[in-house]
C-alpha atoms as a PDB file:
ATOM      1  CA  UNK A   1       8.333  -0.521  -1.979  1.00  0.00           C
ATOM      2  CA  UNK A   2      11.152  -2.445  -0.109  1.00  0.00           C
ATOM      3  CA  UNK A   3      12.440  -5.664   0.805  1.00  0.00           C
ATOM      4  CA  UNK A   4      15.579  -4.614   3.048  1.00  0.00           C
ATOM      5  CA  UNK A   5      15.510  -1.393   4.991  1.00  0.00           C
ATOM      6  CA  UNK A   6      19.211  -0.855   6.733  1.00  0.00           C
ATOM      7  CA  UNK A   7      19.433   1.525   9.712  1.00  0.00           C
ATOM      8  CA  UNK A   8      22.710   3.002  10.797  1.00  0.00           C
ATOM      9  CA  UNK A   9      24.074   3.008  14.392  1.00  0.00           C
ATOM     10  CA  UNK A  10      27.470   4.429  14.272  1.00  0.00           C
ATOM     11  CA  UNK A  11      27.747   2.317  17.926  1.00  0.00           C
ATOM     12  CA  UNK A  12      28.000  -0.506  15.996  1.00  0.00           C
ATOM     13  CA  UNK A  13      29.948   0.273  12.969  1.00  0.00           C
ATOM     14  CA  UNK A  14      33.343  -0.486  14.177  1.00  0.00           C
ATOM     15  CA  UNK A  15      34.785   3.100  12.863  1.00  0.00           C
ATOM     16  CA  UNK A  16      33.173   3.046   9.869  1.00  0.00           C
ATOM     17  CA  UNK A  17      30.490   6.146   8.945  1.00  0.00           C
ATOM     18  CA  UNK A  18      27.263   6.101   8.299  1.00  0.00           C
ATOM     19  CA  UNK A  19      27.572   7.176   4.597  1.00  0.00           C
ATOM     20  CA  UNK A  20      30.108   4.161   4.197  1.00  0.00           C
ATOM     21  CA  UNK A  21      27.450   1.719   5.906  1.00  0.00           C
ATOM     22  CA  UNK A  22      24.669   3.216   3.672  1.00  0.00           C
ATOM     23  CA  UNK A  23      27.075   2.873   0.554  1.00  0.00           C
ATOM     24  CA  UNK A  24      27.908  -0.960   1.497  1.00  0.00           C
ATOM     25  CA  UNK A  25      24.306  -1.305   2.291  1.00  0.00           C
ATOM     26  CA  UNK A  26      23.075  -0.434  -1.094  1.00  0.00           C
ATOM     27  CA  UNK A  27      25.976  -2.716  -3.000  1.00  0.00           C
ATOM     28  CA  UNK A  28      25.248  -5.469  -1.216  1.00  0.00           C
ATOM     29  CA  UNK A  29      21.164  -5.220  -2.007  1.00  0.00           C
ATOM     30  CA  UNK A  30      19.068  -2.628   0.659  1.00  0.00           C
ATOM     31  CA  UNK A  31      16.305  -0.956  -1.230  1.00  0.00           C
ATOM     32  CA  UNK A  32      16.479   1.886   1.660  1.00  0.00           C
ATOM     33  CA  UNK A  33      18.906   3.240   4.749  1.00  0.00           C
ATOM     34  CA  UNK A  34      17.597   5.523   7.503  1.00  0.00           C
ATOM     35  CA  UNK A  35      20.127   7.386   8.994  1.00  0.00           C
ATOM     36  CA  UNK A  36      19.597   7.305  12.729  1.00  0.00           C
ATOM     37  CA  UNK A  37      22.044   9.618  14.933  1.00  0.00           C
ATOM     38  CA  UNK A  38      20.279  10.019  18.558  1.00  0.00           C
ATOM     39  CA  UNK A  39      23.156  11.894  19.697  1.00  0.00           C
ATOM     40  CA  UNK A  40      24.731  13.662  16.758  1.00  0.00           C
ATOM     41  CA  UNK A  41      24.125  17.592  16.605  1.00  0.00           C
ATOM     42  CA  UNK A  42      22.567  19.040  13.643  1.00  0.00           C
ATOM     43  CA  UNK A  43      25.451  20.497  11.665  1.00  0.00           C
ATOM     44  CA  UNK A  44      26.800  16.513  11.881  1.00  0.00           C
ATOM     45  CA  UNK A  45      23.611  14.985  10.897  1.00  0.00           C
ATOM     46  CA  UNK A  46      23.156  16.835   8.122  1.00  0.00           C
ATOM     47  CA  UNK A  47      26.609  16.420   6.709  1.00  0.00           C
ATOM     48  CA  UNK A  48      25.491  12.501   6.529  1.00  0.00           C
ATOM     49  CA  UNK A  49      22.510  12.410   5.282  1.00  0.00           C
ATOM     50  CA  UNK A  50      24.254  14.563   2.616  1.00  0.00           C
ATOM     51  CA  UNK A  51      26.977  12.223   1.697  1.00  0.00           C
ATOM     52  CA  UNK A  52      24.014   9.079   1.816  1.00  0.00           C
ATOM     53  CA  UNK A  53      21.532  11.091  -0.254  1.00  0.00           C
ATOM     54  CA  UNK A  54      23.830  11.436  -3.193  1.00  0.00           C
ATOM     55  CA  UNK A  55      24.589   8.015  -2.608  1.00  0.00           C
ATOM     56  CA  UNK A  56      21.115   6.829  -3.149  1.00  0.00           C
ATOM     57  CA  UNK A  57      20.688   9.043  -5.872  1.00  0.00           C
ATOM     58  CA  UNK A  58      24.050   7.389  -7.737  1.00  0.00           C
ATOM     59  CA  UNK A  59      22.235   3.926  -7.139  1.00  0.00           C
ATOM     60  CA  UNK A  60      18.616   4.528  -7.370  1.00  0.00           C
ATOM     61  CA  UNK A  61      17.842   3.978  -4.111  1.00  0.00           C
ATOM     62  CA  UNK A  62      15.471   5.162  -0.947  1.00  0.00           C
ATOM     63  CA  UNK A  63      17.194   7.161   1.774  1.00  0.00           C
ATOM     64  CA  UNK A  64      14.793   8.093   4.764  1.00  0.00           C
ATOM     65  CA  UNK A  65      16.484  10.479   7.906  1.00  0.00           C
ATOM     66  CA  UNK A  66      15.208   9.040  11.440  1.00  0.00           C
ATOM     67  CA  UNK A  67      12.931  11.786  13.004  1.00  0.00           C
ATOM     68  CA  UNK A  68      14.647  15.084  12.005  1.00  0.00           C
ATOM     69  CA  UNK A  69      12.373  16.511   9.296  1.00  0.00           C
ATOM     70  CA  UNK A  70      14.409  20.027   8.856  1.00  0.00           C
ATOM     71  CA  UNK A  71      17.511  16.907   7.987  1.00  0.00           C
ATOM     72  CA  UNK A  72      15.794  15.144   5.706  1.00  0.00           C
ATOM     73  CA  UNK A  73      14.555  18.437   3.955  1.00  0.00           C
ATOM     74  CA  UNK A  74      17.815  19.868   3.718  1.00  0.00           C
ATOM     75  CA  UNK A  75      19.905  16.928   2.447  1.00  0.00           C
ATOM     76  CA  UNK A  76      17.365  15.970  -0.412  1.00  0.00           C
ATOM     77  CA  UNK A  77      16.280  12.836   1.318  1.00  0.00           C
ATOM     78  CA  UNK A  78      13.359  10.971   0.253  1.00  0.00           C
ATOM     79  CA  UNK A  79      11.355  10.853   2.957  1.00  0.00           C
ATOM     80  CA  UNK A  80      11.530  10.891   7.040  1.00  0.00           C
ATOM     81  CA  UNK A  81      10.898   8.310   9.550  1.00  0.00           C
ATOM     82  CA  UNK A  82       8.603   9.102  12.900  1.00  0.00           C
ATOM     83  CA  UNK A  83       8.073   8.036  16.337  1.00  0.00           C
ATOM     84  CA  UNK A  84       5.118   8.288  18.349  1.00  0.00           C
ATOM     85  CA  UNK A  85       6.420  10.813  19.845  1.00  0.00           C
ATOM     86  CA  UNK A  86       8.182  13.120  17.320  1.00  0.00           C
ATOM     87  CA  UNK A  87       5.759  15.733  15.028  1.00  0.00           C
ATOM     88  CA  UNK A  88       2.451  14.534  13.855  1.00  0.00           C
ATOM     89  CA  UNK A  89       2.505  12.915  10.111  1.00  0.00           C
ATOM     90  CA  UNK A  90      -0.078  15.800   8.732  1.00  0.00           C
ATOM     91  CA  UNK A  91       2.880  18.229  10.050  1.00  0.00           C
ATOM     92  CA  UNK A  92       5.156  16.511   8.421  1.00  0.00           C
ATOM     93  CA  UNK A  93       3.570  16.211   5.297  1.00  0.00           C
ATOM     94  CA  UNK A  94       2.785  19.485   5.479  1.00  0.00           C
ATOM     95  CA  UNK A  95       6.022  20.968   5.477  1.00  0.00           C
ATOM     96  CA  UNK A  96       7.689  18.206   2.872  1.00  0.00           C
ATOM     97  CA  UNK A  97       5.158  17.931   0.357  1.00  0.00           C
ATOM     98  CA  UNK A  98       2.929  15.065  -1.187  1.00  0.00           C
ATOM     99  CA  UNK A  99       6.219  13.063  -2.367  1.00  0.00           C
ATOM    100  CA  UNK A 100       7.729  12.717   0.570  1.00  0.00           C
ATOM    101  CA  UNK A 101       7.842   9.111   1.902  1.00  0.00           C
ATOM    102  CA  UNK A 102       7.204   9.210   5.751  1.00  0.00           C
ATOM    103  CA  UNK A 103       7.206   5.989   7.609  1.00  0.00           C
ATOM    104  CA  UNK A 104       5.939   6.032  11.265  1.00  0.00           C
ATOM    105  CA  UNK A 105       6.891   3.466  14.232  1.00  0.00           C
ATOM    106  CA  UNK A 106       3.884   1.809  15.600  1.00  0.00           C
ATOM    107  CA  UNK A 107       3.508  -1.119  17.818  1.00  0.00           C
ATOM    108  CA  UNK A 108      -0.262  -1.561  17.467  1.00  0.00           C
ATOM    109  CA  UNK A 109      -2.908  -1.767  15.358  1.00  0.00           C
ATOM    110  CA  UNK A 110      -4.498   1.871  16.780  1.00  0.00           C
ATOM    111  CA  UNK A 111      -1.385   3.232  16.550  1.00  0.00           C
ATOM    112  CA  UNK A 112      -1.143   1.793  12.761  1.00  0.00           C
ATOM    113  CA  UNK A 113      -4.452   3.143  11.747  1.00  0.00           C
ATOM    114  CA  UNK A 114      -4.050   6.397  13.168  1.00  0.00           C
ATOM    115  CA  UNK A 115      -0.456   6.718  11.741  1.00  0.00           C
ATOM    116  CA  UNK A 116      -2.334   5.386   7.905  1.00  0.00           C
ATOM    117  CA  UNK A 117      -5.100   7.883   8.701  1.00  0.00           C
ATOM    118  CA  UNK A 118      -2.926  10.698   9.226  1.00  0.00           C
ATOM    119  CA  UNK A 119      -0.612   9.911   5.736  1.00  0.00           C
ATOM    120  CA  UNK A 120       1.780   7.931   6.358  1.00  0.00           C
ATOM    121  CA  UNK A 121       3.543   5.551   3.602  1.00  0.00           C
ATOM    122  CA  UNK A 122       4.498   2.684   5.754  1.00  0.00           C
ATOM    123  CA  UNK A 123       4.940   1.602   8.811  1.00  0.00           C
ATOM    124  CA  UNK A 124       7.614   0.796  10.869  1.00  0.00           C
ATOM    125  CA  UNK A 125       6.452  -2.321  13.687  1.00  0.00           C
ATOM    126  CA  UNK A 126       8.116  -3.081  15.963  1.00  0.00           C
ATOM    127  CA  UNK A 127      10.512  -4.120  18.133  1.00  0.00           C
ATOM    128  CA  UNK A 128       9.388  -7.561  16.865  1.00  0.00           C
ATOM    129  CA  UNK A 129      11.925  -9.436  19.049  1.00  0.00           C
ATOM    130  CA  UNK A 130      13.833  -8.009  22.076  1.00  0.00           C
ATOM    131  CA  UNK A 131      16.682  -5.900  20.740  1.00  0.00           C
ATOM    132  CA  UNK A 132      19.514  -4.053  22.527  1.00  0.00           C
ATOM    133  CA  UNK A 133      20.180  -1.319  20.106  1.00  0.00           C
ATOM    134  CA  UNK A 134      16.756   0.875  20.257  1.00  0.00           C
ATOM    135  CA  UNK A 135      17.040   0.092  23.990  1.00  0.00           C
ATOM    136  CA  UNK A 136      13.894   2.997  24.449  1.00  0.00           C
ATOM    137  CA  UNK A 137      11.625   1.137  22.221  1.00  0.00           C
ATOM    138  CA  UNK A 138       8.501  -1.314  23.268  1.00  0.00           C
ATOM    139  CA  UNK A 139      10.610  -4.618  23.327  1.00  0.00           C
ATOM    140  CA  UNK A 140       9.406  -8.108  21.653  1.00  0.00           C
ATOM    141  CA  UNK A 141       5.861  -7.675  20.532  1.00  0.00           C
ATOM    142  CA  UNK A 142       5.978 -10.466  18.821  1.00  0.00           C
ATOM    143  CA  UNK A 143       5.167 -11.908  15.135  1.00  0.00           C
ATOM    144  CA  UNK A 144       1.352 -11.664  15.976  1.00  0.00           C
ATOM    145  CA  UNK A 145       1.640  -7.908  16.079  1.00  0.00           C
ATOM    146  CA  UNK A 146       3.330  -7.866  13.149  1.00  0.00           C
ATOM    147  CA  UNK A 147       0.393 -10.231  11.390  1.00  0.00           C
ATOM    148  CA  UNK A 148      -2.851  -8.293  13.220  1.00  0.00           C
ATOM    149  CA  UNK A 149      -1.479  -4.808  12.358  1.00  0.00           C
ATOM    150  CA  UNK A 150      -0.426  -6.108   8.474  1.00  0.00           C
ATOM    151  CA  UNK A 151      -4.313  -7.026   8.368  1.00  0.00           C
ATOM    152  CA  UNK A 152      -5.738  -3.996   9.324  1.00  0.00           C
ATOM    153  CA  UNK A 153      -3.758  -1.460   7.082  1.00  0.00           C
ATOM    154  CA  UNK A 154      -3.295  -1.101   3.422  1.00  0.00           C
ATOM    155  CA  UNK A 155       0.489   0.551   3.597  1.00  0.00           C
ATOM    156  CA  UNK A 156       3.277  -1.457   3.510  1.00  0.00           C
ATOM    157  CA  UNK A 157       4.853  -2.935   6.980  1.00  0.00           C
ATOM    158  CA  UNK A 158       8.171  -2.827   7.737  1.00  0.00           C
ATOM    159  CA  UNK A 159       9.499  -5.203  10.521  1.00  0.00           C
ATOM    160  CA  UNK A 160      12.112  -3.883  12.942  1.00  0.00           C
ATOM    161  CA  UNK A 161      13.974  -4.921  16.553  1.00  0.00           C
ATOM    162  CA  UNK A 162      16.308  -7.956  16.735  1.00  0.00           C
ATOM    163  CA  UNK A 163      15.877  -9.453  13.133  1.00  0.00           C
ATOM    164  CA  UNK A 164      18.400 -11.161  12.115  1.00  0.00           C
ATOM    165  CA  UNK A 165      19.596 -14.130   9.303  1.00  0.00           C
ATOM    166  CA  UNK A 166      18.271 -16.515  11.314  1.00  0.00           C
ATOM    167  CA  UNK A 167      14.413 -14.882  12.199  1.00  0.00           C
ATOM    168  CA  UNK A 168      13.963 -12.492   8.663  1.00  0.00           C
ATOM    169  CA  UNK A 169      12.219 -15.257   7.455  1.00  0.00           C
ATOM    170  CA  UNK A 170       9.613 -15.404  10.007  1.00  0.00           C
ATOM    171  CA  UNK A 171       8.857 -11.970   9.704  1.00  0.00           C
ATOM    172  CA  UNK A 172       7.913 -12.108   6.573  1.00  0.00           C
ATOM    173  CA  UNK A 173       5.721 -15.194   6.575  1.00  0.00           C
ATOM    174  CA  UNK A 174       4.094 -13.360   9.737  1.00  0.00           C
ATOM    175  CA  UNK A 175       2.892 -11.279   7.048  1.00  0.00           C
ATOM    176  CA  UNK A 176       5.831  -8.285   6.693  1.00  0.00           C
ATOM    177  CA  UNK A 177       6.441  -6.842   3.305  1.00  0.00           C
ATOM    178  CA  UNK A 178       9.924  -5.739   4.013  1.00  0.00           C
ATOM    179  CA  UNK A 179      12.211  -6.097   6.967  1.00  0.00           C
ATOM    180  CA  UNK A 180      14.433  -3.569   8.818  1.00  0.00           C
ATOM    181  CA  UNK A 181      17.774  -4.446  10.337  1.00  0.00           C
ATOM    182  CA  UNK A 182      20.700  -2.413  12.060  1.00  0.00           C
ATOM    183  CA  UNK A 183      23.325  -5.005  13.531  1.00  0.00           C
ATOM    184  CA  UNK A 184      22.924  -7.357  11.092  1.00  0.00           C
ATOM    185  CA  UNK A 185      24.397  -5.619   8.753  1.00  0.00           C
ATOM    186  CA  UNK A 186      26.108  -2.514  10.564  1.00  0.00           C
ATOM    187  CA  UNK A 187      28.350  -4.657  13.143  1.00  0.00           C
ATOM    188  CA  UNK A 188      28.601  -7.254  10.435  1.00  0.00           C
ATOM    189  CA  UNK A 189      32.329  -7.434   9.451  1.00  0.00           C
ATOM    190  CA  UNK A 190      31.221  -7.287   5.557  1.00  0.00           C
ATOM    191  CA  UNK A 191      27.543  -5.213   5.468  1.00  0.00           C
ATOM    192  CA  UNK A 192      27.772  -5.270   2.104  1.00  0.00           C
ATOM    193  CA  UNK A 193      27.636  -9.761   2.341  1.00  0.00           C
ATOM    194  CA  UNK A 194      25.219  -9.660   5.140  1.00  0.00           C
ATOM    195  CA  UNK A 195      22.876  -7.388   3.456  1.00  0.00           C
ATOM    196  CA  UNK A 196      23.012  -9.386   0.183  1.00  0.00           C
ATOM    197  CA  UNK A 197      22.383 -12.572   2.215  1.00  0.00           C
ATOM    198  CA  UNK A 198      19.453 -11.322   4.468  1.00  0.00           C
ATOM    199  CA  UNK A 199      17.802  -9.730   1.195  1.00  0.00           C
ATOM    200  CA  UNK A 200      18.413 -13.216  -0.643  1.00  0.00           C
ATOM    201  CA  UNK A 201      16.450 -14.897   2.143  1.00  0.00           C
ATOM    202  CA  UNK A 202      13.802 -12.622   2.108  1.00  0.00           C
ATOM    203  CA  UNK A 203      12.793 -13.117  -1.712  1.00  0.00           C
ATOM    204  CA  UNK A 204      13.142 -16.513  -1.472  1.00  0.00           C
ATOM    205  CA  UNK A 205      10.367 -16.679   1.079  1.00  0.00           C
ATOM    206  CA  UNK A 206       8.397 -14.319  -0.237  1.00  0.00           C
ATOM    207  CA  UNK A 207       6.764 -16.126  -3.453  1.00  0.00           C
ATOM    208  CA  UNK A 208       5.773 -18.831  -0.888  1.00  0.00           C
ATOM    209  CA  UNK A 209       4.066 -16.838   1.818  1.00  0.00           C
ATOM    210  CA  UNK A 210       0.269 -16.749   2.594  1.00  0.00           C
ATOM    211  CA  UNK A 211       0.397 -14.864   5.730  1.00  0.00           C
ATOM    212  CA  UNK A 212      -0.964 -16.730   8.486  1.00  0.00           C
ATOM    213  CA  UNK A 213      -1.434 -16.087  12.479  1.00  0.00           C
ATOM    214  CA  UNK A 214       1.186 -17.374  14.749  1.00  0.00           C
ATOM    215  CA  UNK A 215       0.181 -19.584  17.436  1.00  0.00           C
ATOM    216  CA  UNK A 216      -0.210 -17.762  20.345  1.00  0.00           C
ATOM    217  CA  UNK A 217      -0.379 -14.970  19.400  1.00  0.00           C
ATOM    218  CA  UNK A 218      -2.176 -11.740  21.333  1.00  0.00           C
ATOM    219  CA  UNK A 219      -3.051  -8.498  20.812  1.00  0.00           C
ATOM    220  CA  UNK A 220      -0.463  -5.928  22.461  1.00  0.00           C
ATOM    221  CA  UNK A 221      -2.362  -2.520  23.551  1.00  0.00           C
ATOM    222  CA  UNK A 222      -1.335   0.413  24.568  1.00  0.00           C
ATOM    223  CA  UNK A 223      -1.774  -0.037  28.166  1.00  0.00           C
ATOM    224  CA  UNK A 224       0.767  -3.125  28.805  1.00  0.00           C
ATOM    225  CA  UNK A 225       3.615  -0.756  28.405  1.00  0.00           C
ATOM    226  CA  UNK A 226       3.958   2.565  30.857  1.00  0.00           C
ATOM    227  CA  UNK A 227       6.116   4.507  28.567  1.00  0.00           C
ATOM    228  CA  UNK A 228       3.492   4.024  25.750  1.00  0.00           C
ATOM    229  CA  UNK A 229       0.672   5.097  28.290  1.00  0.00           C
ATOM    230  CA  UNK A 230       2.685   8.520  28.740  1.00  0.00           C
ATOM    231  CA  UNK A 231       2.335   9.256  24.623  1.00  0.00           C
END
């Protein structure tokens, strides 16, 4: 389904929109941009993921709106992206239809199977390594996470937090079957060159990879982190 997944953070853009990150994004390789605006009202939003859909559309692309299902609805999007704490996935489904793509953010393997039993198209794990831009998010669960929860689910997993040119790699042989980046290629003076070059890494690893455990790896439950334990 993908192999790079870009998501915007107009933080880090350095003046640039989201539309013209998603648009140097696709040029330079990303099979799929999620437009992520915490803070942005509605009206805003929606403008984007406007200008990005028929962007995707122009190159054939996947475009997927963070959280806001009424967004991703409006614009034409292809799908919507979900936190554990946003709507259920059955809601969501519900409302935009069997071809909808709706990815989920999941940090365990319950989480994973509950978010594949409920209909979700792939899965979002992370934050892999410790990341400052999702600064809410479970931080640094590790490659192990990313191989135990690839194991028990039949959707495709997307790697996310703190991946970079110099880690994508790892993801991947830990078992990922795409990766998901937002400073790597949204602060990056050229997205368009740092997405080619993080997608080139990632196929050339890719033919090669048997996924195998880390060393040291654990299982992370729900209980080791307090904001998960108030979900």
């Amino acid at each position: 389904m993908f192999d790079l997944y870009v998501v915007t953070d107009s933080d880090l853009s350095k003046g640039r929109s989201d539309s013209e990150i998603a648009r140097l994004a696709y040029e330079g390789g990303a099979d799929a941009v999620q437009l992520r605006m915490k803070h942005a009202d509605g009206a805003e939003m929606l403008a984007q993921a406007r200008a990005i859909a028929e962007v995707a559309a122009e190159m054939n692309r996947f475009f997927i709106v963070n959280d806001r299902v009424d967004v991703a609805m409006a614009s034409g999007a292809d799908g919507v992206h979900l936190g554990q704490s946003d709507i259920p996935v059955e809601d969501a489904r519900r409302l935009m239809g069997d071809d909808a793509l709706i990815g989920v953010s999941v940090q365990t393997v319950e989480q994973a199977v509950r978010a594949v039993d409920g209909g979700a198209d792939y899965l979002g794990v992370g934050s892999v390594f410790r990341t400052s831009t999702k600064p809410d998010a479970v931080q640094g669960i590790g490659l192990g996470a990313v191989f135990e929860i690839r194991h028990a689910v039949d959707v495709p997993v997307v790697a996310i937090g703190g991946i970079n040119r110099g880690n994508v790699q790892d993801v991947i042989r830990a078992g990922a079957d795409a990766a998901a980046v937002v400073s790597a290629v949204v602060a990056h003076d050229d997205p368009r060159a740092a997405a080619h070059e993080l997608r080139d890494l990632i196929l050339k690893v890719r033919p090669h990879v048997v996924p195998t455990a880390p060393e040291n790896r654990r299982p992370y439950t729900l209980s080791e982190h307090p904001l998960l334990a108030l979900i």
